[in-house]
PDB file of N, CA and C in Angstrom:
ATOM      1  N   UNK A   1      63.261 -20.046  69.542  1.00  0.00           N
ATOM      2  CA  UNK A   1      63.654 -19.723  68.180  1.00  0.00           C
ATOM      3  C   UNK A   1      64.003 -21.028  67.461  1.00  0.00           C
ATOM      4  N   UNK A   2      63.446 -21.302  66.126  1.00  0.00           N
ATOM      5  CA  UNK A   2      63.941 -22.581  65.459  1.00  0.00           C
ATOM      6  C   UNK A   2      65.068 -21.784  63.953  1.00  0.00           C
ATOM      7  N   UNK A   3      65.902 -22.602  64.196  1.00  0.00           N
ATOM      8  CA  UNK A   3      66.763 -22.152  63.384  1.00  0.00           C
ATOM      9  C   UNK A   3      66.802 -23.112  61.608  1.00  0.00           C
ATOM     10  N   UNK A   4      66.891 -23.075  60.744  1.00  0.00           N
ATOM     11  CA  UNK A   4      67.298 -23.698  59.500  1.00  0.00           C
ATOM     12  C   UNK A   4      67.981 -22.689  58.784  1.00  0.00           C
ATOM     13  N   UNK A   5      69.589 -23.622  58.755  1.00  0.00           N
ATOM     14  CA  UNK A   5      70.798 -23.164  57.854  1.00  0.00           C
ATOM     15  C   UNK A   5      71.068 -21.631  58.472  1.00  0.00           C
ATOM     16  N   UNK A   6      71.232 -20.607  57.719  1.00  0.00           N
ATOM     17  CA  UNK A   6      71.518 -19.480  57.838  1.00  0.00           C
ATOM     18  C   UNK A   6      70.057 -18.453  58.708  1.00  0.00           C
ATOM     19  N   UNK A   7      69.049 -19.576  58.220  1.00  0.00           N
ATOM     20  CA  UNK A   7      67.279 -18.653  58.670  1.00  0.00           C
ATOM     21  C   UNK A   7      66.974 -18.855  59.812  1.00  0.00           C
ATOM     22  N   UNK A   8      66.148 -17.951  60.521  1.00  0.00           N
ATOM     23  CA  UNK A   8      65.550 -18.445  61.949  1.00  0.00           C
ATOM     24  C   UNK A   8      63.898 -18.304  61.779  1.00  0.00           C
ATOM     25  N   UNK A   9      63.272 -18.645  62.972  1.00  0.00           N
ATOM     26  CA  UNK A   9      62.229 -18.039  62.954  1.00  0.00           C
ATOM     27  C   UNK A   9      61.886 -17.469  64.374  1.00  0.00           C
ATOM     28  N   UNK A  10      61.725 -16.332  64.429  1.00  0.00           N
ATOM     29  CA  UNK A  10      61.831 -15.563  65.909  1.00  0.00           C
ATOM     30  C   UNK A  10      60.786 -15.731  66.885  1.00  0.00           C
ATOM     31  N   UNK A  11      61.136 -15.840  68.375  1.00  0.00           N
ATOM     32  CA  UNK A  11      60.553 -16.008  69.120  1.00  0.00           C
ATOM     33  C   UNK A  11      58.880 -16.104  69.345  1.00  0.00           C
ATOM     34  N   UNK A  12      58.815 -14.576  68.626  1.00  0.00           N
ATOM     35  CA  UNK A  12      57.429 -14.102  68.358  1.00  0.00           C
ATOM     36  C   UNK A  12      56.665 -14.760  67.504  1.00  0.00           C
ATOM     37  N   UNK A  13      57.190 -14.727  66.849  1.00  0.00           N
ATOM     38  CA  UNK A  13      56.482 -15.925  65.532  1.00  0.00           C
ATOM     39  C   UNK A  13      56.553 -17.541  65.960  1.00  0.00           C
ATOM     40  N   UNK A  14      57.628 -17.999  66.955  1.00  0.00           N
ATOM     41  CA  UNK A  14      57.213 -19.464  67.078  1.00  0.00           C
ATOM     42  C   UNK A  14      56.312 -19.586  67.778  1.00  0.00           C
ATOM     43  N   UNK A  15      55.641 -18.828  68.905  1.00  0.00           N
ATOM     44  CA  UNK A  15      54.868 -18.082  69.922  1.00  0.00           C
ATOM     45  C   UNK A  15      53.048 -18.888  68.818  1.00  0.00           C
ATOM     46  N   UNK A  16      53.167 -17.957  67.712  1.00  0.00           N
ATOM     47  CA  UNK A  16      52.129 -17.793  67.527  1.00  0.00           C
ATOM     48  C   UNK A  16      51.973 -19.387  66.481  1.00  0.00           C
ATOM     49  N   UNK A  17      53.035 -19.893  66.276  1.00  0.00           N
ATOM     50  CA  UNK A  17      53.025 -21.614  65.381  1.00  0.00           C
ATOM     51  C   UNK A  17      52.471 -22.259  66.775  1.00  0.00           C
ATOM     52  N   UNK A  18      53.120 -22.181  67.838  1.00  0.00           N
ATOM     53  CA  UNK A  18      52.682 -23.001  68.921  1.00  0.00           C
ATOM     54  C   UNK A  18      51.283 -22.832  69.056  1.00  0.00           C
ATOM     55  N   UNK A  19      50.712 -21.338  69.323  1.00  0.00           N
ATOM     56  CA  UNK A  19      49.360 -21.474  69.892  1.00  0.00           C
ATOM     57  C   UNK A  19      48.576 -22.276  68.658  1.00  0.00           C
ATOM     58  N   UNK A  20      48.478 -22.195  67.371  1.00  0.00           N
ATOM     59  CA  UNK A  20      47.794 -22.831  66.391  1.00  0.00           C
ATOM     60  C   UNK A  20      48.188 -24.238  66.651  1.00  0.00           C
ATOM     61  N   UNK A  21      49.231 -24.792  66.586  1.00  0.00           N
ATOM     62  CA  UNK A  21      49.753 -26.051  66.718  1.00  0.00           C
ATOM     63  C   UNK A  21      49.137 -26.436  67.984  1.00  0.00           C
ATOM     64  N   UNK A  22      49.206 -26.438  69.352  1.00  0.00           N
ATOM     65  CA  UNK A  22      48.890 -27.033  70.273  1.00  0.00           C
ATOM     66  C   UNK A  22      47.503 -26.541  70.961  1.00  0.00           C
ATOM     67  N   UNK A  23      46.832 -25.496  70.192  1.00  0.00           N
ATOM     68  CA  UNK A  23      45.227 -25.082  70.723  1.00  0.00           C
ATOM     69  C   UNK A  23      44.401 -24.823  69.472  1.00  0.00           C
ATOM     70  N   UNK A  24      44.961 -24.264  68.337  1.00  0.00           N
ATOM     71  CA  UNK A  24      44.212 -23.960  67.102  1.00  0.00           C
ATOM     72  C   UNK A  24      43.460 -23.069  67.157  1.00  0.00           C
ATOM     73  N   UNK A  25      44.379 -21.870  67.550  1.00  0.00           N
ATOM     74  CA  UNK A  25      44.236 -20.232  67.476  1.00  0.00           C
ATOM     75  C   UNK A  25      44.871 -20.123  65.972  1.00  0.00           C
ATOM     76  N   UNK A  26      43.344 -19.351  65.845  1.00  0.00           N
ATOM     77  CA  UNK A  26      44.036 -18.789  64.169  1.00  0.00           C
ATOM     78  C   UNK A  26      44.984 -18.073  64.380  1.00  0.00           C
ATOM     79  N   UNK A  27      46.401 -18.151  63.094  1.00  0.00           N
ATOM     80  CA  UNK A  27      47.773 -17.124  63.363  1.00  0.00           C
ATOM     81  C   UNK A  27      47.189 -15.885  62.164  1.00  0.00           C
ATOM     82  N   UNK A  28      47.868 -15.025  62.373  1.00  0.00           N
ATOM     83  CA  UNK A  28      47.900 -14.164  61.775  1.00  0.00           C
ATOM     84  C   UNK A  28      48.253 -14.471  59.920  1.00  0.00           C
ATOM     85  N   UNK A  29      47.737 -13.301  59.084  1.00  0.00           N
ATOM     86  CA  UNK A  29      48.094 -13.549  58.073  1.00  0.00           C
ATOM     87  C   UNK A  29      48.879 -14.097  56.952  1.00  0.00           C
ATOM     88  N   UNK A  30      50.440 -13.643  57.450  1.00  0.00           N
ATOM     89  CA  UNK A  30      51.155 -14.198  57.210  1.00  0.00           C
ATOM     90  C   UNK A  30      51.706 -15.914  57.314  1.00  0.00           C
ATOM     91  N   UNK A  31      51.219 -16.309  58.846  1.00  0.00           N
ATOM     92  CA  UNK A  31      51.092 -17.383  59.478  1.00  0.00           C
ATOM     93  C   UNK A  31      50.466 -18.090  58.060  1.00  0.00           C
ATOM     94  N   UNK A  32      49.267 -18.018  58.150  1.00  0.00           N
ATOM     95  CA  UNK A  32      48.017 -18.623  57.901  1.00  0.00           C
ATOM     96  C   UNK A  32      48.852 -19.192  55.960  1.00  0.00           C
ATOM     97  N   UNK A  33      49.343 -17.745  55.411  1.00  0.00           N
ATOM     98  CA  UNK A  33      49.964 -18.311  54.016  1.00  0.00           C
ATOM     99  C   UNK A  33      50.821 -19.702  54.211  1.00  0.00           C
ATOM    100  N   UNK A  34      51.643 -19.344  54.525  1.00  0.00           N
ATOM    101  CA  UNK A  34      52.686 -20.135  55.194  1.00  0.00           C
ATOM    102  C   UNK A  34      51.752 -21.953  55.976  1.00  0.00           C
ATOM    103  N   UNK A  35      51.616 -21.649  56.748  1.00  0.00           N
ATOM    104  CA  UNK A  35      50.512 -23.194  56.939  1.00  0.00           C
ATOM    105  C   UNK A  35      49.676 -23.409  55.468  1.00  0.00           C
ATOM    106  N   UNK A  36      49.262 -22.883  54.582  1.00  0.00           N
ATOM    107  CA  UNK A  36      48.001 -23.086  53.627  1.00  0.00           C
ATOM    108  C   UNK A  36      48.894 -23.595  52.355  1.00  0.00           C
ATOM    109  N   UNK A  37      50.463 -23.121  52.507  1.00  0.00           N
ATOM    110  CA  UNK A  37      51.415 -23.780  51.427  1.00  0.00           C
ATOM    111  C   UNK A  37      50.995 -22.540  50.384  1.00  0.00           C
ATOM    112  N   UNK A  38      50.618 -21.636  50.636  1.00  0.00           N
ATOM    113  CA  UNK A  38      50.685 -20.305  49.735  1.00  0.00           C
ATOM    114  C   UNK A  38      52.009 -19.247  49.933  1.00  0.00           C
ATOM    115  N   UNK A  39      52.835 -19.432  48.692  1.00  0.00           N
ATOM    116  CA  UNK A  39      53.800 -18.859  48.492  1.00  0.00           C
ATOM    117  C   UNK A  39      53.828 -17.478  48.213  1.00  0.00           C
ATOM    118  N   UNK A  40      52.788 -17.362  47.274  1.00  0.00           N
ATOM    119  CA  UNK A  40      52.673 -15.905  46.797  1.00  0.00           C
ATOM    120  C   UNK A  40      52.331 -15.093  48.054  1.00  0.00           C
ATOM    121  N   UNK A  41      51.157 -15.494  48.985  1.00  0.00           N
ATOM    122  CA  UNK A  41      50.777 -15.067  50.000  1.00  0.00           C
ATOM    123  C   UNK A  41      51.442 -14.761  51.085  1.00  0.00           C
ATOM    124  N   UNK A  42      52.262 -15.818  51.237  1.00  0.00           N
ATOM    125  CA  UNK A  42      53.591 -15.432  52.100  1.00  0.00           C
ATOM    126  C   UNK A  42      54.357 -14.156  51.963  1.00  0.00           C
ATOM    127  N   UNK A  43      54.953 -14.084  50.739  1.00  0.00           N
ATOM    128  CA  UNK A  43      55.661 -13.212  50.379  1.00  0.00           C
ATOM    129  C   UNK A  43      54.729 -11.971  50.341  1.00  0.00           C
ATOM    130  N   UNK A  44      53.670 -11.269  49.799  1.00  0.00           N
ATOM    131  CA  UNK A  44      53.152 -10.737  50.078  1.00  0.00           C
ATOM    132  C   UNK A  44      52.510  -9.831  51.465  1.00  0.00           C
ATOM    133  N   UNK A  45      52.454 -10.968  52.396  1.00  0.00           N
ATOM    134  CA  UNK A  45      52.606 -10.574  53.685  1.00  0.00           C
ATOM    135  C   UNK A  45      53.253 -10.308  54.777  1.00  0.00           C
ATOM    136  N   UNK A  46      54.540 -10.801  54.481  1.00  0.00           N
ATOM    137  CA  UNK A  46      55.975 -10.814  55.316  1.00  0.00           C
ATOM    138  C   UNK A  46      56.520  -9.774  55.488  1.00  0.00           C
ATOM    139  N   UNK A  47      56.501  -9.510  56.209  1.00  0.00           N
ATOM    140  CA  UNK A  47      57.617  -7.683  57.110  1.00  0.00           C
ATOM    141  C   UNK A  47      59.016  -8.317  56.493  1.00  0.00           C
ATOM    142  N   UNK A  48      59.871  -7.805  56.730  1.00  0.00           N
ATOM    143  CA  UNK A  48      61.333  -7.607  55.622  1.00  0.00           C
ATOM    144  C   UNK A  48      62.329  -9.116  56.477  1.00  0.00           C
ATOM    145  N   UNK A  49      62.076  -9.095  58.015  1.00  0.00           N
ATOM    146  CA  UNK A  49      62.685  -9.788  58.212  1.00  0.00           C
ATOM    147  C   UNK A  49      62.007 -11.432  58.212  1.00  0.00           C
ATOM    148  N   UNK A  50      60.712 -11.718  58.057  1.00  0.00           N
ATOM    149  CA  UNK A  50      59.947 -12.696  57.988  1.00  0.00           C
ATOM    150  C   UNK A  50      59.966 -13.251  56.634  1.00  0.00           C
ATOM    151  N   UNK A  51      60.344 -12.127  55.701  1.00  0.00           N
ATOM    152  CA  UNK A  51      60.421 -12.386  54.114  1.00  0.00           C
ATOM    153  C   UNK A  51      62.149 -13.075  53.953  1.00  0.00           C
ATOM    154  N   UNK A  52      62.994 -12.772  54.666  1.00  0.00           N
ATOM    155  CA  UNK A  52      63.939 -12.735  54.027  1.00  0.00           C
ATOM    156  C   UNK A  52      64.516 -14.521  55.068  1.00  0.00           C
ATOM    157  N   UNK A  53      63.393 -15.090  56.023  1.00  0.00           N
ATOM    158  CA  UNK A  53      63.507 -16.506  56.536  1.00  0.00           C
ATOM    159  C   UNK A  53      62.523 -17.491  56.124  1.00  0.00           C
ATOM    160  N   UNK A  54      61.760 -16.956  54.859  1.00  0.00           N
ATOM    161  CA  UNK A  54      60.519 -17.701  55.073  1.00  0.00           C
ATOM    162  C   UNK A  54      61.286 -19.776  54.327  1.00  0.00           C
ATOM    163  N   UNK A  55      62.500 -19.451  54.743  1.00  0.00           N
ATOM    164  CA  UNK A  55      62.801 -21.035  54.564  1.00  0.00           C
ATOM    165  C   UNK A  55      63.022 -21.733  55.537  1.00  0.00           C
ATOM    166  N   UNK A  56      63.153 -21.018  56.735  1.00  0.00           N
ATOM    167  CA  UNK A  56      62.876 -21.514  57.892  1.00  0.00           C
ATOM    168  C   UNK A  56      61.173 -22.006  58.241  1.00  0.00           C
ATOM    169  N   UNK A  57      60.092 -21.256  57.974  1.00  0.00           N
ATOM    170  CA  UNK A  57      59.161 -21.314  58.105  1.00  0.00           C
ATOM    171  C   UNK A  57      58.722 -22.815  57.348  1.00  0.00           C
ATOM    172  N   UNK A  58      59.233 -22.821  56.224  1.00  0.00           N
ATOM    173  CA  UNK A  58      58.942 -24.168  55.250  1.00  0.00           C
ATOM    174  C   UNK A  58      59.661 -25.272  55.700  1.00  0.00           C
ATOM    175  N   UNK A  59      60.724 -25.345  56.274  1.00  0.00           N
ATOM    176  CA  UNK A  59      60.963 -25.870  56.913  1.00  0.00           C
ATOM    177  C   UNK A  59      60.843 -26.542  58.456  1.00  0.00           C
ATOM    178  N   UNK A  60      59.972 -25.472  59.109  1.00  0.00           N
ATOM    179  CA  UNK A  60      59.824 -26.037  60.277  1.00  0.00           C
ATOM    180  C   UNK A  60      58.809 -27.229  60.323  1.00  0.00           C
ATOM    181  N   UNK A  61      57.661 -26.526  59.484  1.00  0.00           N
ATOM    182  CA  UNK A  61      56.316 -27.369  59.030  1.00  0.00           C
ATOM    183  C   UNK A  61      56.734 -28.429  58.436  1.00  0.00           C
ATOM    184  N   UNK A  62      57.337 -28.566  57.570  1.00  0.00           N
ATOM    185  CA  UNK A  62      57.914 -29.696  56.549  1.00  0.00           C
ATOM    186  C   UNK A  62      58.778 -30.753  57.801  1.00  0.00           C
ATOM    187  N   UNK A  63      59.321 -30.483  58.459  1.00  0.00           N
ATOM    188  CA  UNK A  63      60.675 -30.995  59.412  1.00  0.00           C
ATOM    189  C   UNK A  63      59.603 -31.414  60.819  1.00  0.00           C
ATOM    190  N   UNK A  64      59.037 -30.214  61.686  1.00  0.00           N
ATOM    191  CA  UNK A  64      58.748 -30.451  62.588  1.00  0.00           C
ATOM    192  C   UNK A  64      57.279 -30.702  63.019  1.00  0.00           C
ATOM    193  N   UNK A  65      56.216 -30.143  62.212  1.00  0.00           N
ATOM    194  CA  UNK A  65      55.226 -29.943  62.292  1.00  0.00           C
ATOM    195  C   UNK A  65      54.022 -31.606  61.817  1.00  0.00           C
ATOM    196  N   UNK A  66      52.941 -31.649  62.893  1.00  0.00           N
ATOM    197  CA  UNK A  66      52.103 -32.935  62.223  1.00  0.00           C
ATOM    198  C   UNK A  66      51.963 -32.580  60.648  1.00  0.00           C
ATOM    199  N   UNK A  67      51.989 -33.914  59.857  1.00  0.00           N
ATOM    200  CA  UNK A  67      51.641 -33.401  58.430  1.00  0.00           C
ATOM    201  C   UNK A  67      50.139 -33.358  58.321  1.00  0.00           C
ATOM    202  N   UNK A  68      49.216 -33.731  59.016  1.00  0.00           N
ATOM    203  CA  UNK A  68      47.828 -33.006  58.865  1.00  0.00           C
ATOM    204  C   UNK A  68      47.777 -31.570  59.547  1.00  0.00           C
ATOM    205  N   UNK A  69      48.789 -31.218  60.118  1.00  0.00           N
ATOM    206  CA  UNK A  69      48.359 -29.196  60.586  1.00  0.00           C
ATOM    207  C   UNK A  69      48.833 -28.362  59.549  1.00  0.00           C
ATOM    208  N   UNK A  70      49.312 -29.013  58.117  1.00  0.00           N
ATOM    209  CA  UNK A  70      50.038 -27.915  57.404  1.00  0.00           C
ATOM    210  C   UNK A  70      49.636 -28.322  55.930  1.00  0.00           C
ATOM    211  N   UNK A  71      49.691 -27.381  54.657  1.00  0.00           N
ATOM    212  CA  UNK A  71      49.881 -27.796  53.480  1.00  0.00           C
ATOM    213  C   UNK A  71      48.351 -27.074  52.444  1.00  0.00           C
ATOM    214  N   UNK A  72      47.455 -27.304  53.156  1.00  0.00           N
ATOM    215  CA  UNK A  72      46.379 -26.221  52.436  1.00  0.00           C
ATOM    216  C   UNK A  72      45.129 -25.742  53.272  1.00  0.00           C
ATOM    217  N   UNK A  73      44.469 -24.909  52.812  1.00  0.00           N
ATOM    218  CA  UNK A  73      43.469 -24.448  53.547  1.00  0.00           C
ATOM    219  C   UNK A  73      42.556 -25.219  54.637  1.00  0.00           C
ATOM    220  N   UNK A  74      42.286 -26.378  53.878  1.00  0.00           N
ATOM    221  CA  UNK A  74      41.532 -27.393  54.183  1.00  0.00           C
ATOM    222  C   UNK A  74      42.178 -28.038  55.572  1.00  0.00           C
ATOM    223  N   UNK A  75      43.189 -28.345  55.622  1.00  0.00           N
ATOM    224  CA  UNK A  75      44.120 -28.707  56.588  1.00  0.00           C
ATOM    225  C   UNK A  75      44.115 -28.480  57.296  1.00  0.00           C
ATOM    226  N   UNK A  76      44.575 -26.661  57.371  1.00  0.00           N
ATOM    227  CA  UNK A  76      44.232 -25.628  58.446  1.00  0.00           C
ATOM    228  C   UNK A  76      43.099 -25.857  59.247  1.00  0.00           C
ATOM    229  N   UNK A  77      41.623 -25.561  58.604  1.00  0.00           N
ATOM    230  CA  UNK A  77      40.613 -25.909  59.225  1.00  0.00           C
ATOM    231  C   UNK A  77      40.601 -26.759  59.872  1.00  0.00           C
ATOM    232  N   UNK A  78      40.589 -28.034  59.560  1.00  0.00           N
ATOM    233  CA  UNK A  78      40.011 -29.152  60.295  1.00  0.00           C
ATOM    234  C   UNK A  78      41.080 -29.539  61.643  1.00  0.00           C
ATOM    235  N   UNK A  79      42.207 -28.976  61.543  1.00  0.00           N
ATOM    236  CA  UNK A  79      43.586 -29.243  62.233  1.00  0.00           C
ATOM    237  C   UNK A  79      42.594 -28.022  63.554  1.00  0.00           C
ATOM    238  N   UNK A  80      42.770 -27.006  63.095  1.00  0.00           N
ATOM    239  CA  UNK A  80      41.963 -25.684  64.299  1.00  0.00           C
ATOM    240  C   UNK A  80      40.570 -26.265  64.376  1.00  0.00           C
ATOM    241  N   UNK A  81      39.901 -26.470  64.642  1.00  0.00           N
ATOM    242  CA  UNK A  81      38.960 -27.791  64.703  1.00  0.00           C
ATOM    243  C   UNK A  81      39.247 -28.442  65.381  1.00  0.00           C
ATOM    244  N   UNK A  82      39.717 -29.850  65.195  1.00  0.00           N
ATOM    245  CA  UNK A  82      40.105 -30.552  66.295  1.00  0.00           C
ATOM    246  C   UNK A  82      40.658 -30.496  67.489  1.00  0.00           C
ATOM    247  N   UNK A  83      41.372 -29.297  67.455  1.00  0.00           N
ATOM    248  CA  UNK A  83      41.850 -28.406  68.309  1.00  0.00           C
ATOM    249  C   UNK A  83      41.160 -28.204  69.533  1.00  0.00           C
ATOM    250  N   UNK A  84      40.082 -27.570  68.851  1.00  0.00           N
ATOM    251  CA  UNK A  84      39.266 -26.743  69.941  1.00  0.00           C
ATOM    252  C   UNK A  84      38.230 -28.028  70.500  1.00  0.00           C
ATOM    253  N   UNK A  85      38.395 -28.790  69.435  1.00  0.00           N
ATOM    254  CA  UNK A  85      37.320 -29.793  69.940  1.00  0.00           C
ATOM    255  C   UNK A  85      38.111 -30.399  71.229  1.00  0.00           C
ATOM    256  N   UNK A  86      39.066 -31.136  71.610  1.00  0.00           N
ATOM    257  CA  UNK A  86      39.834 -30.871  72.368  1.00  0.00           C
ATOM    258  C   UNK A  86      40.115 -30.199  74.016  1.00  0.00           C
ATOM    259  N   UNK A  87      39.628 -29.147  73.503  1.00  0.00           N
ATOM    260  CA  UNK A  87      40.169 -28.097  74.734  1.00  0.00           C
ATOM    261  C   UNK A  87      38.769 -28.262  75.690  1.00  0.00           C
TER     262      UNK A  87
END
């Protein structure tokens, strides 16, 4: 679990930052807003408790994450890409 301020981000969900981060398995929808720097999308896709941390989420990427695996679509790709190229 990564925590920022009052927000977390739960087990399950760091689960699925890791597999993208260290193999470049596409994450799920929500994921995918969230890495692409889509806000609206985020919110849109977030179950009640994913909506109500998504500053943890901006934060982890922003804080912990390479700055080429995060920030727009483009990113995404080539980051899951290299990935697999990789494996």
């Amino acid at each position: 679990m990564y925590t920022f301020k009052e927000f977390y981000i739960s087990d399950s969900m760091m689960d699925g930052i890791e597999r993208y981060l260290n193999d470049g398995i596409p994450p799920g929808h929500f994921l995918t807003a969230i890495i692409c720097n889509d806000l609206s999308g985020a919110v849109a896709r977030a179950d009640d408790t994913n909506l109500r941390n998504i500053p943890a989420f901006v934060s982890y990427f922003y804080n912990q994450a390479p700055i080429n695996s995060w920030g727009s679509i483009k990113k995404m790709a080539t980051w899951m890409v290299s990935k697999r190229e990789k494996s």
